[in-house]
Protein backbone atom coordinates (compact mmCIF):
# COMPACT_ATOMS: atom_id res chain seq x y z
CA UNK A 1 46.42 2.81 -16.69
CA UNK A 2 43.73 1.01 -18.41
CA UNK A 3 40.16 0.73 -17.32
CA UNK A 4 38.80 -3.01 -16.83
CA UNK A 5 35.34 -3.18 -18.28
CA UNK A 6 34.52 -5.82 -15.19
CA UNK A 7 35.51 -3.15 -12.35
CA UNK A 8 33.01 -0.64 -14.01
CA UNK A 9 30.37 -3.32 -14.27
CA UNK A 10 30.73 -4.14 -10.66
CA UNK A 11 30.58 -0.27 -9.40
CA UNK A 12 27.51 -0.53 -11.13
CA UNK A 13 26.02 -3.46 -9.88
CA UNK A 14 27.19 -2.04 -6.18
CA UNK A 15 25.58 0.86 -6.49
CA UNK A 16 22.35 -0.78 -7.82
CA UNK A 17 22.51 -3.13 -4.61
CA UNK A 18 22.49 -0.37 -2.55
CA UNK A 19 19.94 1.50 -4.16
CA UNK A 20 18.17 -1.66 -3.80
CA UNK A 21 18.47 -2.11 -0.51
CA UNK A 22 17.25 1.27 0.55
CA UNK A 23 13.95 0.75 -1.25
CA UNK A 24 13.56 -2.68 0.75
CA UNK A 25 14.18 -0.83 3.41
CA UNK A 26 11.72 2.33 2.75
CA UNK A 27 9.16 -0.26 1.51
CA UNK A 28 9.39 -2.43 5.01
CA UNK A 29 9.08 0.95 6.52
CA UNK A 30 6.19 1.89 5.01
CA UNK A 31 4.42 -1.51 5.32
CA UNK A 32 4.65 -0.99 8.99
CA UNK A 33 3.49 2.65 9.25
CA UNK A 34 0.24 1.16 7.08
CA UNK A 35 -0.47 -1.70 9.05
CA UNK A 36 0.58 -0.62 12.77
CA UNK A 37 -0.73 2.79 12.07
CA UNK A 38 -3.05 3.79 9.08
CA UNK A 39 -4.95 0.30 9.13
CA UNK A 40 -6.30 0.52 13.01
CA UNK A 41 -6.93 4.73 12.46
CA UNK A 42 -8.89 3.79 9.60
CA UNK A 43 -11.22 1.34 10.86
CA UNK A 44 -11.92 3.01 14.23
CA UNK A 45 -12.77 6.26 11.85
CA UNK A 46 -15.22 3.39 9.64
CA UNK A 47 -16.54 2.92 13.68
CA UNK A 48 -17.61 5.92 14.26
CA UNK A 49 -19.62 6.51 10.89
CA UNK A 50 -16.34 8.28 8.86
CA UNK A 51 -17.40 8.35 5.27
CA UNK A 52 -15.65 5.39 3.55
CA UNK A 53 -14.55 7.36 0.37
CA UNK A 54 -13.22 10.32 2.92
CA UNK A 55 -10.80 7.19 4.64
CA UNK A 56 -9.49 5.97 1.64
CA UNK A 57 -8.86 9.32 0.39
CA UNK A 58 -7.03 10.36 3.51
CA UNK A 59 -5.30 7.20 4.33
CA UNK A 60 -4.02 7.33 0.21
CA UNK A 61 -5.40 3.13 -0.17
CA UNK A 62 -7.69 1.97 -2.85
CA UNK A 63 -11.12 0.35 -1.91
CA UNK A 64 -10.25 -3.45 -2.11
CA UNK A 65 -7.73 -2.52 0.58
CA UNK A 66 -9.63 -0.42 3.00
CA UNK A 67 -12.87 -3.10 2.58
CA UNK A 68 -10.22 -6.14 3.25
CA UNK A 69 -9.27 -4.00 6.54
CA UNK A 70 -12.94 -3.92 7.47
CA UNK A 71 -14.60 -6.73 6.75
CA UNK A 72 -11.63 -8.58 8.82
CA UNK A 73 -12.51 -6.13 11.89
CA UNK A 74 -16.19 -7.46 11.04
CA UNK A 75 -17.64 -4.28 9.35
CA UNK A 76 -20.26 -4.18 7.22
CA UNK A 77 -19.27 -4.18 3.59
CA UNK A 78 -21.61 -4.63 0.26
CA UNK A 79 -20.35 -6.74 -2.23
CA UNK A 80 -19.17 -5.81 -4.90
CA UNK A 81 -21.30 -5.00 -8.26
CA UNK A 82 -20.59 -7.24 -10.79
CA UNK A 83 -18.46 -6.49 -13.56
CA UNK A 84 -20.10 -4.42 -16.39
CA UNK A 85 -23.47 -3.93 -14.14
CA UNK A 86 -24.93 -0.61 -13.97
CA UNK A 87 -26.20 1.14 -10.92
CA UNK A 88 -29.95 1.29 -12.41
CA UNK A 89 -32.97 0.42 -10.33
C-alpha cells in the first residue's frame, strides 16, 4: 500500500493542534494561578514592608510587573530612572 504524502501532513498538523492546545491550556492555567493567587500574596507581602526584590524573586515576575500590581493597589512606587542615568548623587 502506498503512503499519501497528505495523510502524513495531516497527522502532523493533528498532533501540532494538540500540542497546541495543551499549551493554551497550561498558559490559561497559569495566568490564573498569577493573577487569583501570586498577584494578591504579593502585594499584601509589599503591605507589610516585604522587600520588593525578595517578592519578585519569590513570586518568579520581573519589576515592571510586580510595580504595575502595586501601584494599581495604590502603593508607593518611584519612577523609574531614566534610560542611561546613573545612580550618582
Amino acid at each position: 500500500m502506498t503512503e499519501i504524502p497528505e495523510e502524513r501532513q495531516a497527522a502532523a498538523l493533528r498532533a501540532v493542534a494538540e500540542a497546541g492546545r495543551r499549551r493554551a491550556e497550561l498558559l490559561e492555567q497559569a495566568e490564573k494561578v498569577l493573577t487569583e493567587e501570586i498577584r494578591p500574596r504579593a502585594v499584601e507581602a509589599a503591605r507589610l514592608g516585604a522587600g520588593r526584590n525578595r517578592i519578585r524573586e519569590l513570586a518568579r515576575v520581573g519589576p515592571q510587573v510586580l510595580y504595575r500590581w502595586l501601584e494599581a493597589e495604590g502603593l508607593p512606587v518611584r519612577d523609574k530612572r531614566p534610560k542611561g542615568s546613573k545612580n550618582d548623587s
